[in-house]
Protein backbone atom coordinates (compact mmCIF):
# COMPACT_ATOMS: atom_id res chain seq x y z
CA UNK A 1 -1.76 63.04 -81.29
CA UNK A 2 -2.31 66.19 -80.27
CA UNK A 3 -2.45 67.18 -76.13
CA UNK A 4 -6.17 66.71 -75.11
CA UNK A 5 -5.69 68.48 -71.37
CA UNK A 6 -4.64 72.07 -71.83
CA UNK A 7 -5.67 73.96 -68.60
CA UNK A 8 -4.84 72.22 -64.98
CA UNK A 9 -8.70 73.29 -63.89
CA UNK A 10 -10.23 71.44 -66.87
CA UNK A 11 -10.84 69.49 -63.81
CA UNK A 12 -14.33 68.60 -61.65
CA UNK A 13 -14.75 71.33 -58.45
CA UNK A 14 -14.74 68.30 -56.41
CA UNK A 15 -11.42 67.23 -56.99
CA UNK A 16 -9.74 70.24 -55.44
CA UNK A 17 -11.94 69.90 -52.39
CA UNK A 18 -11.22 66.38 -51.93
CA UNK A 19 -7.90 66.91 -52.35
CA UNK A 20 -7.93 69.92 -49.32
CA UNK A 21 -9.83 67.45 -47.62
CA UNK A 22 -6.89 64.72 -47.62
CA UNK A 23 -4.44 67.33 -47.18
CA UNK A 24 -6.05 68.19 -43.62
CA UNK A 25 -6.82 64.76 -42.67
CA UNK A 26 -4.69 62.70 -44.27
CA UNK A 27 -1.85 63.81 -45.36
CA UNK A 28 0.33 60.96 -45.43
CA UNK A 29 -2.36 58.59 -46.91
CA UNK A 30 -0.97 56.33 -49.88
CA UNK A 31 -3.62 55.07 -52.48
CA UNK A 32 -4.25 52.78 -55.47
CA UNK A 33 -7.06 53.43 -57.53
CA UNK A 34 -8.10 51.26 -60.65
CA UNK A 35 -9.64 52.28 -64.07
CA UNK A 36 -13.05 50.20 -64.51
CA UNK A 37 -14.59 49.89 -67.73
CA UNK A 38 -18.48 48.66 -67.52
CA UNK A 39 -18.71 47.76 -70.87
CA UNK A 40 -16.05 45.58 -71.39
CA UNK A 41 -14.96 47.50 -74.18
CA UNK A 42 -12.19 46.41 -76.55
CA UNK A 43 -10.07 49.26 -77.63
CA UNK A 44 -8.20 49.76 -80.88
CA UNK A 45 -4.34 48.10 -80.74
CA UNK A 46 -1.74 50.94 -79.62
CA UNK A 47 -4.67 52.56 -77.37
CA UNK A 48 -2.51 52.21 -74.47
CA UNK A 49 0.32 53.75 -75.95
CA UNK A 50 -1.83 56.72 -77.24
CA UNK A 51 -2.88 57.47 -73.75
CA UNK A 52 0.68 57.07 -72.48
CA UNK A 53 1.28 60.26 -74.42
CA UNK A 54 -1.55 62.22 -73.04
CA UNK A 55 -0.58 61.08 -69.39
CA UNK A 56 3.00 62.11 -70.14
CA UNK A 57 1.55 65.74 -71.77
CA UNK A 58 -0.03 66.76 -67.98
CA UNK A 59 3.43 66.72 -66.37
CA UNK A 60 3.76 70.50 -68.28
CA UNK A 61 0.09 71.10 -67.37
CA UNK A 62 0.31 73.58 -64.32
CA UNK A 63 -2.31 76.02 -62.56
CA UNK A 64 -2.05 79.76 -63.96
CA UNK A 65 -2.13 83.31 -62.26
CA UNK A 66 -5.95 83.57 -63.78
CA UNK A 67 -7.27 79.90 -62.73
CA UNK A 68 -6.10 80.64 -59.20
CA UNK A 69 -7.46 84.30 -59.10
CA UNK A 70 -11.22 82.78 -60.17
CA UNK A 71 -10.73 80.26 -57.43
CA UNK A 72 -9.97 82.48 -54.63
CA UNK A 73 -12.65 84.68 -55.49
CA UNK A 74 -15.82 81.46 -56.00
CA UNK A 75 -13.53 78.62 -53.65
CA UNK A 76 -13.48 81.31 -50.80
CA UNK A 77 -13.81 78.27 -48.69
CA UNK A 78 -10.50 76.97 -49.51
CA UNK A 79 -7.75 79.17 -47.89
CA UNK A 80 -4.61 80.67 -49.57
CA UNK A 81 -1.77 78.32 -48.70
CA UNK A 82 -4.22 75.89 -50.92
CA UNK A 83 -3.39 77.85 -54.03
CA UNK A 84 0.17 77.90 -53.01
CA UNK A 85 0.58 74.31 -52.84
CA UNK A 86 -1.87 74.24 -56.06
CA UNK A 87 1.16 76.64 -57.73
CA UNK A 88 3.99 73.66 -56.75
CA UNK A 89 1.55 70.83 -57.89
CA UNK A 90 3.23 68.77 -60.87
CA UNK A 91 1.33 66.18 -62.52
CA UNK A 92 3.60 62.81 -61.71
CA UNK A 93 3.03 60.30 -64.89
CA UNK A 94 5.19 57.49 -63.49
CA UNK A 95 1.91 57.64 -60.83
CA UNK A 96 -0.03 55.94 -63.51
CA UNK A 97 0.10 52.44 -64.76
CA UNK A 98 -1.09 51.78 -68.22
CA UNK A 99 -1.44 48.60 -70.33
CA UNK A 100 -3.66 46.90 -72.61
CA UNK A 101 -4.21 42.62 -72.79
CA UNK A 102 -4.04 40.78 -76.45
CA UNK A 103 -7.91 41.27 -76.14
CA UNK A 104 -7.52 44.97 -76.08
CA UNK A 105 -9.03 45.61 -73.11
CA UNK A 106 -7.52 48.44 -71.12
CA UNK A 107 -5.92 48.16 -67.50
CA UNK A 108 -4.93 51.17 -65.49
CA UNK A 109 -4.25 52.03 -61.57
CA UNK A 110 -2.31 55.06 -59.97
CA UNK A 111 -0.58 54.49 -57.13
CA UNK A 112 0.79 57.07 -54.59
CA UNK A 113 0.13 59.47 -51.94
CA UNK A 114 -3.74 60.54 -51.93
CA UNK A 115 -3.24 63.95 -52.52
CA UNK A 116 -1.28 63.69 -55.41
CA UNK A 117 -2.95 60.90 -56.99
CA UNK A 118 -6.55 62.01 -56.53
CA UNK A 119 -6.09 64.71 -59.63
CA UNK A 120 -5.85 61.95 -61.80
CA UNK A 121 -8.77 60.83 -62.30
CA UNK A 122 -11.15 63.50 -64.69
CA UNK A 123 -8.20 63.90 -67.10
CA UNK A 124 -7.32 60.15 -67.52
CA UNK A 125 -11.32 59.57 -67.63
CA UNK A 126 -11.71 62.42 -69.83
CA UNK A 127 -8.71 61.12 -72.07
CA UNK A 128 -10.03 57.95 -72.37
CA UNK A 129 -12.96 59.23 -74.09
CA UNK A 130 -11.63 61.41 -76.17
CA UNK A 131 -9.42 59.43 -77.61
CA UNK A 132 -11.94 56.42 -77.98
CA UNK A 133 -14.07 58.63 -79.67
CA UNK A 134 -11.70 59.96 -82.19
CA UNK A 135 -10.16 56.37 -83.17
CA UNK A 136 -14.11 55.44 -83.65
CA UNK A 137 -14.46 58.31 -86.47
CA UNK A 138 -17.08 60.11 -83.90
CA UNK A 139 -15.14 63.53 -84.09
CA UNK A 140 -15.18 63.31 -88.34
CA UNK A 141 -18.64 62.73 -88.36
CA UNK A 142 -19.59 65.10 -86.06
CA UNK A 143 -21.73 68.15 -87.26
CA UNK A 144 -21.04 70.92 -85.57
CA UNK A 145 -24.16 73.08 -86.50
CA UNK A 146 -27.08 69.96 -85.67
CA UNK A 147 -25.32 69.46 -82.22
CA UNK A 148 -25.24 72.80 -81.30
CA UNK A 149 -29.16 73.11 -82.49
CA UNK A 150 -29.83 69.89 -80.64
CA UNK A 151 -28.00 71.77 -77.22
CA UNK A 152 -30.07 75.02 -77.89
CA UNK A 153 -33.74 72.70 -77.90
CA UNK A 154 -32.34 70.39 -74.60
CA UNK A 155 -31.48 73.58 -72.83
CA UNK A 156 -35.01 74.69 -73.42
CA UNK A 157 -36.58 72.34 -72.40
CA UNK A 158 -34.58 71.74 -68.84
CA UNK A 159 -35.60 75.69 -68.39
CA UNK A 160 -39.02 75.45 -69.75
CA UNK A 161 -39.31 72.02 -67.22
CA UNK A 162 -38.61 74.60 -64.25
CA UNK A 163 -35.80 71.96 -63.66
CA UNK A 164 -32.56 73.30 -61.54
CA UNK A 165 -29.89 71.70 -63.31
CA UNK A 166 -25.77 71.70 -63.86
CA UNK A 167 -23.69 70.10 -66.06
CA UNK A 168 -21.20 67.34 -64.62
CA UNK A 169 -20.62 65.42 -67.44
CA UNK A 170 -16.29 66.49 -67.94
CA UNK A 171 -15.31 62.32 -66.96
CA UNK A 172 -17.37 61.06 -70.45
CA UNK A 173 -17.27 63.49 -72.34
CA UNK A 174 -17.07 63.26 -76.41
CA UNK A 175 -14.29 66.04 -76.27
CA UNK A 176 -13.24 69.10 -74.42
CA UNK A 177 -14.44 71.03 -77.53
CA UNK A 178 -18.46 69.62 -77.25
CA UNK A 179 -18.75 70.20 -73.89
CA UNK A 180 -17.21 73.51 -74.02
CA UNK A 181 -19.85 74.05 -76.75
CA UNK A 182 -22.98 72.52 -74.33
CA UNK A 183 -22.14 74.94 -71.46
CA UNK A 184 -21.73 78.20 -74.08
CA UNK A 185 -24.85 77.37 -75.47
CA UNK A 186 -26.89 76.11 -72.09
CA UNK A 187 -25.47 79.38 -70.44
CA UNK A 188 -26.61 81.65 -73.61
CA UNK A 189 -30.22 80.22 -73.42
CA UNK A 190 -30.31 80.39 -70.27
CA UNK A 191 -29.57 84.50 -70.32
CA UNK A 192 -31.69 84.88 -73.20
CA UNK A 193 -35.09 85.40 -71.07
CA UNK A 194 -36.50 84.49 -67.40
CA UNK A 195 -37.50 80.67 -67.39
CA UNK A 196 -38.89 78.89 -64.50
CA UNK A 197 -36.01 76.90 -64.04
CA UNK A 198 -31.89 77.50 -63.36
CA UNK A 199 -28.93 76.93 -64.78
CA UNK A 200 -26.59 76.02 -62.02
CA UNK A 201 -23.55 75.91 -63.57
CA UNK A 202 -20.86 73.17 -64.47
CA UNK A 203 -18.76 71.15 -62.27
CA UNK A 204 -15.53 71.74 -64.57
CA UNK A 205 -13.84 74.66 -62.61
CA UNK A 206 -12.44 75.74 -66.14
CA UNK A 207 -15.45 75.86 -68.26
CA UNK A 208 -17.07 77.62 -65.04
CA UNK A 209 -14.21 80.46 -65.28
CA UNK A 210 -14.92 80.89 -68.65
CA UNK A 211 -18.25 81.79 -68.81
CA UNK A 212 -18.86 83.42 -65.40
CA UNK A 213 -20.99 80.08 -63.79
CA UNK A 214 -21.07 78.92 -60.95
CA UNK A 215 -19.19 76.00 -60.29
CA UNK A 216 -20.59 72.72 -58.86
CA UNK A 217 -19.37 69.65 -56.72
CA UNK A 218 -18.47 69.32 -52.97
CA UNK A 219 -17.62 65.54 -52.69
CA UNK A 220 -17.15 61.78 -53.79
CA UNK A 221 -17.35 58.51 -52.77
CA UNK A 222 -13.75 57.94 -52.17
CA UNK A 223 -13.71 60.04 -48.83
CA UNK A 224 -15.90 57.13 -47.44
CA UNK A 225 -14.48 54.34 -48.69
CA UNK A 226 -11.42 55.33 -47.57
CA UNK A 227 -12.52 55.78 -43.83
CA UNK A 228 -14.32 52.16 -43.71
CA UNK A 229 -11.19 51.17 -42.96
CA UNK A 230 -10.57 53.60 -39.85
CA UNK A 231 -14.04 54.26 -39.07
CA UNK A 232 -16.01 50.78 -39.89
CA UNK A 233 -18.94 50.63 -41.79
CA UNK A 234 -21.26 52.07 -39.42
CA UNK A 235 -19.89 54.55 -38.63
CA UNK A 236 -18.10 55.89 -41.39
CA UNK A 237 -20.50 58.13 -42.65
CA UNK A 238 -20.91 60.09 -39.57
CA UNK A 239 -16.87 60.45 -39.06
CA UNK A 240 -16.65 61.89 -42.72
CA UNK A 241 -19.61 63.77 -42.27
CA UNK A 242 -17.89 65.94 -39.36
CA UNK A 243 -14.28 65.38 -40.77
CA UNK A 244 -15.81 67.59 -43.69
CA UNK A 245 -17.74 70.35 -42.09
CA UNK A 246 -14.74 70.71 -39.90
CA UNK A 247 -12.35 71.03 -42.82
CA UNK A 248 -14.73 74.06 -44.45
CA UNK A 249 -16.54 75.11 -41.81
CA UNK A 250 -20.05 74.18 -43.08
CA UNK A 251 -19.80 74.88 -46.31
CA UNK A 252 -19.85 72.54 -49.39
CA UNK A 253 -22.69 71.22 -47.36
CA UNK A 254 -24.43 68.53 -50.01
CA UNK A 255 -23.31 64.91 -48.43
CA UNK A 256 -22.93 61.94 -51.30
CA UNK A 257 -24.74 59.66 -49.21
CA UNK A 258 -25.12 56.09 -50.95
CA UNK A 259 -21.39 54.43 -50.83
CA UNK A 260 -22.52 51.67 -48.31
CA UNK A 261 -25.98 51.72 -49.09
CA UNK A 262 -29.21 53.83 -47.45
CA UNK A 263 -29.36 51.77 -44.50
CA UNK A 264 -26.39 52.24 -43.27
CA UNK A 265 -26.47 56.31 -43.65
CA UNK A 266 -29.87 56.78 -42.69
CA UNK A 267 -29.58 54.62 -39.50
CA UNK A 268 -26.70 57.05 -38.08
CA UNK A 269 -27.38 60.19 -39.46
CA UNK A 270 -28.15 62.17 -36.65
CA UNK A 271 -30.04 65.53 -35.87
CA UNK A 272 -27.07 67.91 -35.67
CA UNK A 273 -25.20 66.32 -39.09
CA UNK A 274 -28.61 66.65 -40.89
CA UNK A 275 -29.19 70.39 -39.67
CA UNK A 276 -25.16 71.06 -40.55
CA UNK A 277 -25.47 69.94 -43.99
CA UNK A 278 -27.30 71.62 -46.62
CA UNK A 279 -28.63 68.65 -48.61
CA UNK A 280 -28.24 65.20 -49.83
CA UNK A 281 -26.90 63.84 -53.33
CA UNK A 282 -28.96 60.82 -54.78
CA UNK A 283 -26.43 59.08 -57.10
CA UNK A 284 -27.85 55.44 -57.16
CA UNK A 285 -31.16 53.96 -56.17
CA UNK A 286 -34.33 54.32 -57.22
CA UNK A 287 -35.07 58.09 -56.79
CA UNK A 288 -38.59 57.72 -55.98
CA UNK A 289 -37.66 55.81 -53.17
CA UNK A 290 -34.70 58.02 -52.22
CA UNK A 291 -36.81 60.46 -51.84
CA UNK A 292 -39.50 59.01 -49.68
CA UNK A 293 -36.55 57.51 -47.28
CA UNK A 294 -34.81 60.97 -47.41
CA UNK A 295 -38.27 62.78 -46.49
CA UNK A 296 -39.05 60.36 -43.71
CA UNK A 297 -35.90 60.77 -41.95
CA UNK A 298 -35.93 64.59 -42.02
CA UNK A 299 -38.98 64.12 -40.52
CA UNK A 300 -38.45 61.82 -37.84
CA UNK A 301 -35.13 64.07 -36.77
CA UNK A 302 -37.98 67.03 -36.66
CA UNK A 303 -36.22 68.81 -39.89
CA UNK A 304 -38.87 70.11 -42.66
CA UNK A 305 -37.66 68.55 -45.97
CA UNK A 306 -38.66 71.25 -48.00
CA UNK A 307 -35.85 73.41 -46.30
CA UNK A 308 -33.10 70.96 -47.66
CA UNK A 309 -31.87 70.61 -50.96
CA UNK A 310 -31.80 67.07 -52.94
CA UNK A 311 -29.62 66.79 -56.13
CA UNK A 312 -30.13 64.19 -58.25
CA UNK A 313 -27.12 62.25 -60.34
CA UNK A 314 -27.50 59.41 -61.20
CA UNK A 315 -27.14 58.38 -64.82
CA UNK A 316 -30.06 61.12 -65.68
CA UNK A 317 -31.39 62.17 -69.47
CA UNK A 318 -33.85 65.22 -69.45
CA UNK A 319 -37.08 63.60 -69.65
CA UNK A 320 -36.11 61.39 -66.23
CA UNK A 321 -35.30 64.83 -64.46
CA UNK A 322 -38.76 66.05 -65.55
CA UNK A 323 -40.31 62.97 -64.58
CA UNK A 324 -38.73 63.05 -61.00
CA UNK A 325 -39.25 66.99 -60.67
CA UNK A 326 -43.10 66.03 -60.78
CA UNK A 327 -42.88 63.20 -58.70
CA UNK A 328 -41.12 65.64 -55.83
CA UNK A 329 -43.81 68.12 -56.33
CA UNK A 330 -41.83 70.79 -54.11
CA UNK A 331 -41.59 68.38 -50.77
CA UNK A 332 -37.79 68.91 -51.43
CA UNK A 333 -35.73 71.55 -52.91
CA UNK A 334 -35.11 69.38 -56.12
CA UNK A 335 -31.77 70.18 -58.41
CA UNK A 336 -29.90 67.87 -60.90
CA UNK A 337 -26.43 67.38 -62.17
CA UNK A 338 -26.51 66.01 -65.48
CA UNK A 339 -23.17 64.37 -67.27
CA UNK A 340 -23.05 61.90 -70.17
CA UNK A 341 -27.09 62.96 -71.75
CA UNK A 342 -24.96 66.65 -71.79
CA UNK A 343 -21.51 65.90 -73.13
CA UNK A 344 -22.04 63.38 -74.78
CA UNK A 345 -25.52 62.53 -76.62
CA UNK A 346 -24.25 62.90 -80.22
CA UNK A 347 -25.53 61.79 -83.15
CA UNK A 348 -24.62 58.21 -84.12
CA UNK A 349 -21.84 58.07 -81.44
CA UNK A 350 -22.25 55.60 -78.04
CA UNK A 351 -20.69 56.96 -75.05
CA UNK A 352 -18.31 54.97 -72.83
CA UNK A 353 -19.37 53.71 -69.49
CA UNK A 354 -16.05 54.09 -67.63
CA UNK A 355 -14.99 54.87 -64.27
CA UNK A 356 -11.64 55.19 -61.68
CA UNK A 357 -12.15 54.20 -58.23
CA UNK A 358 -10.25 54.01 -55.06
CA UNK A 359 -9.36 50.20 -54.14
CA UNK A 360 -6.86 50.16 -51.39
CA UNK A 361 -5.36 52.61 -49.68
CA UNK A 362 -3.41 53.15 -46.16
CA UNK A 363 -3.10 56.02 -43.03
CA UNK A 364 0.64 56.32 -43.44
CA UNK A 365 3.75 54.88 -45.46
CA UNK A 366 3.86 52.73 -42.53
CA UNK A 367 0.71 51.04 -42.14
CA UNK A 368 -1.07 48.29 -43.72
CA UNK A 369 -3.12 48.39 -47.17
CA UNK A 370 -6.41 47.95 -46.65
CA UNK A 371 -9.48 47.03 -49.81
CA UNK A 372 -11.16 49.49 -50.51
CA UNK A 373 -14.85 49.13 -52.06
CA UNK A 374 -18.26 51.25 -52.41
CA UNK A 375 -21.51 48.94 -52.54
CA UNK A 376 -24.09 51.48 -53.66
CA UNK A 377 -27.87 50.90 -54.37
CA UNK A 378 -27.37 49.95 -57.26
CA UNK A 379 -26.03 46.16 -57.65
CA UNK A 380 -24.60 47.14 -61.33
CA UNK A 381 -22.71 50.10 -59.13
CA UNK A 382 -20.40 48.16 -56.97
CA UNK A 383 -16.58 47.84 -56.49
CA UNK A 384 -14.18 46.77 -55.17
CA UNK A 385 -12.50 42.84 -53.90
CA UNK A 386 -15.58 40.41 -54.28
CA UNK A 387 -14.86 38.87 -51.06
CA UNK A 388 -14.73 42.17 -49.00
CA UNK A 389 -17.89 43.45 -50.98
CA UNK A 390 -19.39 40.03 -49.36
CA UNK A 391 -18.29 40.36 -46.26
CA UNK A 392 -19.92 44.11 -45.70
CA UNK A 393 -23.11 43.03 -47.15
CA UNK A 394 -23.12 40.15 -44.48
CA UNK A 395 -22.58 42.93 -41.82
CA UNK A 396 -24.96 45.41 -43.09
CA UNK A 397 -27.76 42.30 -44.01
């Protein structure tokens, strides 16, 4: 089949600033992180094998004189010997770990050091799709001209909303080609007139170099698990928190608060962290409620909410967005990253509900693994051992 990954920033913003991230703080840091597939889904026999191929293709997949000019230029925060190292980066397949059981359901982890590993996870994610996608007939059914109209009336409708919102939906997407074709067409509708709303951009540093956008993402959740295990639960959140603004200097300042729950952040998040960082992202939870607890706590700390940003993420479709734009009613600076409703809400065609997480990791080559696991606020959204997952929720209560 042909090779699916093609450009070496075809790759979430995040990614590369998670990656400087471990490179400053943990440098030695060995991971595992596991494939996850919500759905249970059985895939076609050979599946595994198909993928194999794609995960061998990224070993010639390498950052080019253009991709690392763009990023100097919108990544200012990320400093020059970044891009060198970015230039010596190889793709290492025998990182991943592929099979597939006599059910056909698909089992994957990468193993390694952290700052290799970490770039693994959009293009096997993205792969995944793809590929499912194609073996289901969704790509020779697809028709090219209704999508594109149906991309043209969504994008109106975010703008017409007044909604601020990005695209981040590169992990799910039906193929590189559709979402290429949602952020051409979001970004040409967008131009075509003033609206009351904003297009933000895309999180997929490639796309974003393409069509002059801005490009989206700061963090994930994998920063926190990780530093459970040095930190503790309690306290983990603050540690990353100024681990982070001290690695860019205060910017990238949205935090990705939810990986052990609400209580836990808001009950440490103190004055100076919530001045330092710009905003908050709401990726699980009821957002209603997020929004209340996020408003009372700026409040208590003496902070007016309307001077922070709150994006929005979690599992959103256009009319939700709308609905919680409304409920906000300009208490908060309200934005919202949008993935699979973008990439891949095509005719006839169900999207996967697949993820990679980090599950253990380690300081050094010389320490102990250590579970890792993210509990969420959402019960459907967490991962990890069972028995560890209990034994947080015991301490947290």
């Amino acid at each position: 089949m042909k090779q699916l990954i093609n450009h070496f920033t075809d790759n979430d913003l995040y990614t590369f600033t998670c990656q400087y991230y471990v490179l400053r703080q943990y440098p030695r840091a060995e991971v595992e992180y596991t494939f996850i597939d919500r759905n249970g889904t059985v895939y076609p026999k050979g599946f595994a094998e198909l993928l194999q191929e794609q995960v061998n293709y990224m070993a010639n997949v390498t950052i080019t004189d253009q991709e690392v000019e763009y990023m100097k230029v919108k990544c200012y925060w990320l400093p020059l010997w970044f891009f060198t190292f970015l230039r010596g980066y190889r793709f290492k397949p025998r990182e991943v770990n592929i099979s597939q059981d006599e059910d056909g359901h698909l089992h994957i982890s990468v193993c390694g050091k952290w700052f290799s590993t970490i770039m693994w996870e959009m293009p096997l994610l993205s792969c995944i799709s793809e590929l499912a996608h194609t073996l289901n007939g969704d790509l020779d059914r697809y028709d090219a001209a209704l999508e594109q109209k149906r991309a043209r009336e969504k994008s109106e409708q975010i703008f017409a909303a007044g909604l601020v919102l990005g695209d981040m939906g590169t992990r799910r997407r039906l193929s590189f080609d559709h979402q290429q074709m949602v952020v051409r067409t979001m970004a040409e509708v967008y131009n075509s007139r003033q609206w009351p709303g904003k297009f933000t951009g895309t999180s997929n540093v490639w796309l974003a170099m393409q069509y002059n956008l801005p490009c989206l993402g700061t963090m994930s959740h994998q920063l926190i698990s990780f530093e459970e295990n040095v930190s503790g639960v309690f306290e983990c959140n603050f540690n990353v928190m100024k681990k982070f603004s001290d690695v860019f200097d205060g910017d990238n300042g949205i935090y990705l608060y939810d990986c052990f729950g609400d209580k836990v952040f808001f009950g440490n998040l103190s004055k100076r962290m919530a001045m330092m960082y710009k905003g908050l992202r709401v990726d699980s939870g009821i957002e209603e409620e997020q929004t209340e607890l996020i408003i009372d706590k700026y409040r208590q700390l003496g902070i007016d909410p309307a001077s922070k940003q709150v994006v929005y993420s979690n599992g959103l479709n256009i009319d939700r967005a709308i609905e919680i734009h409304k409920y906000v009613n300009g208490r908060v600076q309200d934005s919202y990253g949008v993935g699979t409703f973008l990439t891949c809400d095509v005719t006839g065609c169900k999207p996967s509900n697949i993820v990679i997480k980090l599950t253990r990791g380690r300081i050094t080559e010389l320490r102990e693994w250590h579970d890792c696991i993210k509990l969420s606020c959402d019960k459907g959204k967490m991962l990890g051992n069972p028995e560890k997952c209990r034994f947080i929720l015991s301490q947290i209560g």
